[in-house]
PDB file of N, CA and C in Angstrom:
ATOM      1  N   UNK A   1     138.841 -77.884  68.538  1.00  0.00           N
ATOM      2  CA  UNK A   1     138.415 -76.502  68.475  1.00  0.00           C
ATOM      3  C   UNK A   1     137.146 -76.396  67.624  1.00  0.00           C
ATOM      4  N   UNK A   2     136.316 -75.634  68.140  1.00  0.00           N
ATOM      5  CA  UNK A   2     134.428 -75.649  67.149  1.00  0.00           C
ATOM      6  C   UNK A   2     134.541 -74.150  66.346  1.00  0.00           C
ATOM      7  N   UNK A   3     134.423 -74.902  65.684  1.00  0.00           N
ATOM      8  CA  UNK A   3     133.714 -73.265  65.122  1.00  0.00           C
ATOM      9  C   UNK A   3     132.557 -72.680  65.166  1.00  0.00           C
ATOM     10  N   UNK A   4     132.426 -71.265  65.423  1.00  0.00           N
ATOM     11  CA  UNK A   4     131.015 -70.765  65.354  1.00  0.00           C
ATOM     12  C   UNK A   4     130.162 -70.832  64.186  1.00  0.00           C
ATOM     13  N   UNK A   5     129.121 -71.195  64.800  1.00  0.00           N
ATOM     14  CA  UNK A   5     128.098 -71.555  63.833  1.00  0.00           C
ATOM     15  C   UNK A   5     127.367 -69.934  63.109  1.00  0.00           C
ATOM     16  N   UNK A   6     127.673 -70.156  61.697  1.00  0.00           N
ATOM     17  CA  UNK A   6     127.179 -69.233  61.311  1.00  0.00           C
ATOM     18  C   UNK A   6     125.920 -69.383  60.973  1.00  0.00           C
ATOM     19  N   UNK A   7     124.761 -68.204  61.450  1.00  0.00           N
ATOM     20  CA  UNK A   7     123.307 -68.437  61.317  1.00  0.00           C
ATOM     21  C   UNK A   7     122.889 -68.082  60.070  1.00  0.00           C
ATOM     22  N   UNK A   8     123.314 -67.083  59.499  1.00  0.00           N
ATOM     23  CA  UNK A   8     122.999 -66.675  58.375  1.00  0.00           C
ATOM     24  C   UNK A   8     123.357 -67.961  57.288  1.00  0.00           C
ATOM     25  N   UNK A   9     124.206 -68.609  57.324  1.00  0.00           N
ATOM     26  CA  UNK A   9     124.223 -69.656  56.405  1.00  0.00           C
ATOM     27  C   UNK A   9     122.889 -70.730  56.816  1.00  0.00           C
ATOM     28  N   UNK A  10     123.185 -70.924  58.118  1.00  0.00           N
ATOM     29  CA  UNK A  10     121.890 -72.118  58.694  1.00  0.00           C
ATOM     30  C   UNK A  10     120.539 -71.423  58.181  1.00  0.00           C
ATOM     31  N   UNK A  11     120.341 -70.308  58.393  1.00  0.00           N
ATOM     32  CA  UNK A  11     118.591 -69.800  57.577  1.00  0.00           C
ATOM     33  C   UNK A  11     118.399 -69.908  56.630  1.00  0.00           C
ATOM     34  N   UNK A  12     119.974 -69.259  55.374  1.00  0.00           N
ATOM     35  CA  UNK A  12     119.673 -69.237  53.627  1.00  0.00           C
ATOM     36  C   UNK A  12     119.205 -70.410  53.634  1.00  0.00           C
ATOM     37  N   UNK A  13     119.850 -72.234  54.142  1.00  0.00           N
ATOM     38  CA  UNK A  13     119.932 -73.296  53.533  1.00  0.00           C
ATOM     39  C   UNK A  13     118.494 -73.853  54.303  1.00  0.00           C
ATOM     40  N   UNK A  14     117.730 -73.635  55.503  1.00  0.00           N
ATOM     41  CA  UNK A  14     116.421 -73.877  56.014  1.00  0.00           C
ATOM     42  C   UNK A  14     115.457 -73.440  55.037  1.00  0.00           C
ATOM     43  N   UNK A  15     115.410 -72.110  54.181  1.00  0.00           N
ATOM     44  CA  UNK A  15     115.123 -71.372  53.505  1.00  0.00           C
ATOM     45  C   UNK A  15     114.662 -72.164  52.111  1.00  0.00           C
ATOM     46  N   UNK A  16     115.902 -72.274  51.631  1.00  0.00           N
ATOM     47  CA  UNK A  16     116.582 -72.626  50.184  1.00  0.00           C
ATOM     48  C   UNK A  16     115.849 -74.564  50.235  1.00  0.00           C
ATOM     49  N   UNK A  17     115.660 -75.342  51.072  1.00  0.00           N
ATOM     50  CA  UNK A  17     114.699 -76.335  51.587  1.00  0.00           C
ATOM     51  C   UNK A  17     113.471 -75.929  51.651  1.00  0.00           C
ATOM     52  N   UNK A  18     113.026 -75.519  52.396  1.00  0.00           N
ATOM     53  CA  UNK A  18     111.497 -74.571  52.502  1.00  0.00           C
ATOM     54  C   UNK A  18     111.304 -74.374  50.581  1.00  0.00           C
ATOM     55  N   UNK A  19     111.805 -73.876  49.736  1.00  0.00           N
ATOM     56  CA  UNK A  19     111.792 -73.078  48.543  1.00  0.00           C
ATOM     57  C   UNK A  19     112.112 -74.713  47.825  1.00  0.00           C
ATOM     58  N   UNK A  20     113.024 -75.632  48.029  1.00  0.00           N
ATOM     59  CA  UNK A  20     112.812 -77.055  47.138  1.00  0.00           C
ATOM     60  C   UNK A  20     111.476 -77.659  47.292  1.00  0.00           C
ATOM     61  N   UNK A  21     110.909 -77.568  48.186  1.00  0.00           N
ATOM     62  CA  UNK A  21     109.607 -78.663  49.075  1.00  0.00           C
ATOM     63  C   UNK A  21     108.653 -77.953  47.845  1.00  0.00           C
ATOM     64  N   UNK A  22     108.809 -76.532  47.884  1.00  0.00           N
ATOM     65  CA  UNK A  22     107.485 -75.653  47.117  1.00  0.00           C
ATOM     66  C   UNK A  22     107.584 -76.374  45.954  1.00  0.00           C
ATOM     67  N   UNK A  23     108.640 -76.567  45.415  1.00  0.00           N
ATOM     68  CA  UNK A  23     108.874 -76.803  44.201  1.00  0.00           C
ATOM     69  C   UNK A  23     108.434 -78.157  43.556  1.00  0.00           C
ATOM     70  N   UNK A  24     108.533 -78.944  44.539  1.00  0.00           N
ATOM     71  CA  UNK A  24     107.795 -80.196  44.517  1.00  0.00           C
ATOM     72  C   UNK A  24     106.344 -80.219  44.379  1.00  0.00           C
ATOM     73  N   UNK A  25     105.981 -79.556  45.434  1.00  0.00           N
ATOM     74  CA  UNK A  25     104.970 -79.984  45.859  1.00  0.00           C
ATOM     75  C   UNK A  25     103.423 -78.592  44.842  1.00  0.00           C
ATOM     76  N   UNK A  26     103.862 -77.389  44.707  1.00  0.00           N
ATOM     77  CA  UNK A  26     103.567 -76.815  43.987  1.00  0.00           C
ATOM     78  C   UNK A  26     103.873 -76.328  42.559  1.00  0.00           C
ATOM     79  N   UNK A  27     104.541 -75.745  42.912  1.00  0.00           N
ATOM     80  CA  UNK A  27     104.705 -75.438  40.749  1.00  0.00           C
ATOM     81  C   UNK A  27     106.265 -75.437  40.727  1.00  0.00           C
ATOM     82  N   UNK A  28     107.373 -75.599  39.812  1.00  0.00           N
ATOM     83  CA  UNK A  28     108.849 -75.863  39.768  1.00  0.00           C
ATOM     84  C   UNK A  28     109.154 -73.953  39.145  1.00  0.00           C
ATOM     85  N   UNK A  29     108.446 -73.331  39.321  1.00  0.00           N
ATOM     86  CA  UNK A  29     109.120 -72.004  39.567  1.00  0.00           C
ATOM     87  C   UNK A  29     110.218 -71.823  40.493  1.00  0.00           C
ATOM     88  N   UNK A  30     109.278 -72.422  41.920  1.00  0.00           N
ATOM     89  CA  UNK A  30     110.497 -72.094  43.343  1.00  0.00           C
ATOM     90  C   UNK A  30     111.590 -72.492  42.648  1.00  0.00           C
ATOM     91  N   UNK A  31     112.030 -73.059  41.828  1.00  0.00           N
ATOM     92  CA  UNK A  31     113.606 -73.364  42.172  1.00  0.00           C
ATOM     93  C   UNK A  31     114.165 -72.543  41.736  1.00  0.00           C
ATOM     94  N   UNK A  32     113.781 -71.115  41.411  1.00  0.00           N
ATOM     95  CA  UNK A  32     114.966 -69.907  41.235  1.00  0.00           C
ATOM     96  C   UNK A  32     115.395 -69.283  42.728  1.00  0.00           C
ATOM     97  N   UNK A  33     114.310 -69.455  44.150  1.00  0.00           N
ATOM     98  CA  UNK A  33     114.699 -69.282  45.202  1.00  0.00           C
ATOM     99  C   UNK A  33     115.428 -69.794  45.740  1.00  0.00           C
ATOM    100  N   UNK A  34     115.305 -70.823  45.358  1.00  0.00           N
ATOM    101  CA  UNK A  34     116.418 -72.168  45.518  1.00  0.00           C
ATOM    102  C   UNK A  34     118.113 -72.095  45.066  1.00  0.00           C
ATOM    103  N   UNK A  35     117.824 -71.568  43.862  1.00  0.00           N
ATOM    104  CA  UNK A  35     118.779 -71.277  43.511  1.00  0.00           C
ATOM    105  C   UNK A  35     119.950 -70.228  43.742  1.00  0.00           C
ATOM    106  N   UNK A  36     118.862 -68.667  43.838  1.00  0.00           N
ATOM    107  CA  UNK A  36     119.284 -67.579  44.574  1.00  0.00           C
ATOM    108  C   UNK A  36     119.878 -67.343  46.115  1.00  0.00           C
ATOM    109  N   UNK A  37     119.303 -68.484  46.511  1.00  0.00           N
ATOM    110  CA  UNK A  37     119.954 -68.646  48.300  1.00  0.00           C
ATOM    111  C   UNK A  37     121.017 -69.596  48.369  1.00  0.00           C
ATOM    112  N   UNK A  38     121.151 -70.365  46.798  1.00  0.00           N
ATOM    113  CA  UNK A  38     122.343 -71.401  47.364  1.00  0.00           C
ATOM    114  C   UNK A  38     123.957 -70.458  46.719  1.00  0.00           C
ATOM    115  N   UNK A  39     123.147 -69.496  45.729  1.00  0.00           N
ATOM    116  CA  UNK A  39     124.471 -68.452  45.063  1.00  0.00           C
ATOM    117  C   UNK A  39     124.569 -67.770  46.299  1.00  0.00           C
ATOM    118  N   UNK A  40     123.663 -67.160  47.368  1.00  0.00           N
ATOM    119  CA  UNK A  40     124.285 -66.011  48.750  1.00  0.00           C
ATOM    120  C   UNK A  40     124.675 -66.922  49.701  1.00  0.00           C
ATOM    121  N   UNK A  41     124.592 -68.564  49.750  1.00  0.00           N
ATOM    122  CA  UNK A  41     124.761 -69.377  50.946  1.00  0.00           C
ATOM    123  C   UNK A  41     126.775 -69.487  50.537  1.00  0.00           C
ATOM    124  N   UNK A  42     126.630 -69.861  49.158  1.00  0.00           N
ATOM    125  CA  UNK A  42     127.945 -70.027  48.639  1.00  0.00           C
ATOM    126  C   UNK A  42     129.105 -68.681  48.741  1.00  0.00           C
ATOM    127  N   UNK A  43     127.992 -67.499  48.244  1.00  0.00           N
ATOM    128  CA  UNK A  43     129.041 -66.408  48.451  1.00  0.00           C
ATOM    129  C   UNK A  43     129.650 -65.863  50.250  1.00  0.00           C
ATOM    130  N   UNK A  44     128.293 -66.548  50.950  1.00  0.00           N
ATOM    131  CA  UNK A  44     128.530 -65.920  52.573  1.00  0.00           C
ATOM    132  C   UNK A  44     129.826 -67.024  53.531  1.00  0.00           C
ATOM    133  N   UNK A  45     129.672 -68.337  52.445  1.00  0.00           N
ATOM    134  CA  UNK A  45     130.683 -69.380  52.776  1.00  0.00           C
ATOM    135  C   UNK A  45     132.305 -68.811  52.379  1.00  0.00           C
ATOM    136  N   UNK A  46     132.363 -68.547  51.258  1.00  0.00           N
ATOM    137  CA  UNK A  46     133.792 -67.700  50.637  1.00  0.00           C
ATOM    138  C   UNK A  46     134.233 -66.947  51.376  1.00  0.00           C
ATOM    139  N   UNK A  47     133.518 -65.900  52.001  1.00  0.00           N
ATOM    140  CA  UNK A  47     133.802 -64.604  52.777  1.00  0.00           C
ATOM    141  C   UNK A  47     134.515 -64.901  53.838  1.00  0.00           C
ATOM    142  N   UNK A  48     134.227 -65.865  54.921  1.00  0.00           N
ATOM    143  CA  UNK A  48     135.390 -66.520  55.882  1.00  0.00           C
ATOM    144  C   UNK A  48     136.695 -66.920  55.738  1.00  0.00           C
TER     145      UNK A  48
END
């Protein structure tokens, strides 16, 4: 049995990647975006 793929988790964490790379590659600010999408990726995971 599959489960449906939830998109909203698949974007925060495309996102929350997109926002590590910055962080690398430009200034280590991004990682509060990083951070902020992995606290709504975690809270949108609970909710199921």
């Amino acid at each position: 049995m599959r489960k449906k793929i939830n998109w909203k988790v698949v974007i925060y964490s495309v996102i929350a990647l997109g926002f590590l790379v910055l962080t690398f590659t430009v200034d280590w600010i991004f990682i509060i975006g990083a951070v902020i999408l992995m606290i709504l990726n975690q809270r949108e995971l609970m909710k199921e």
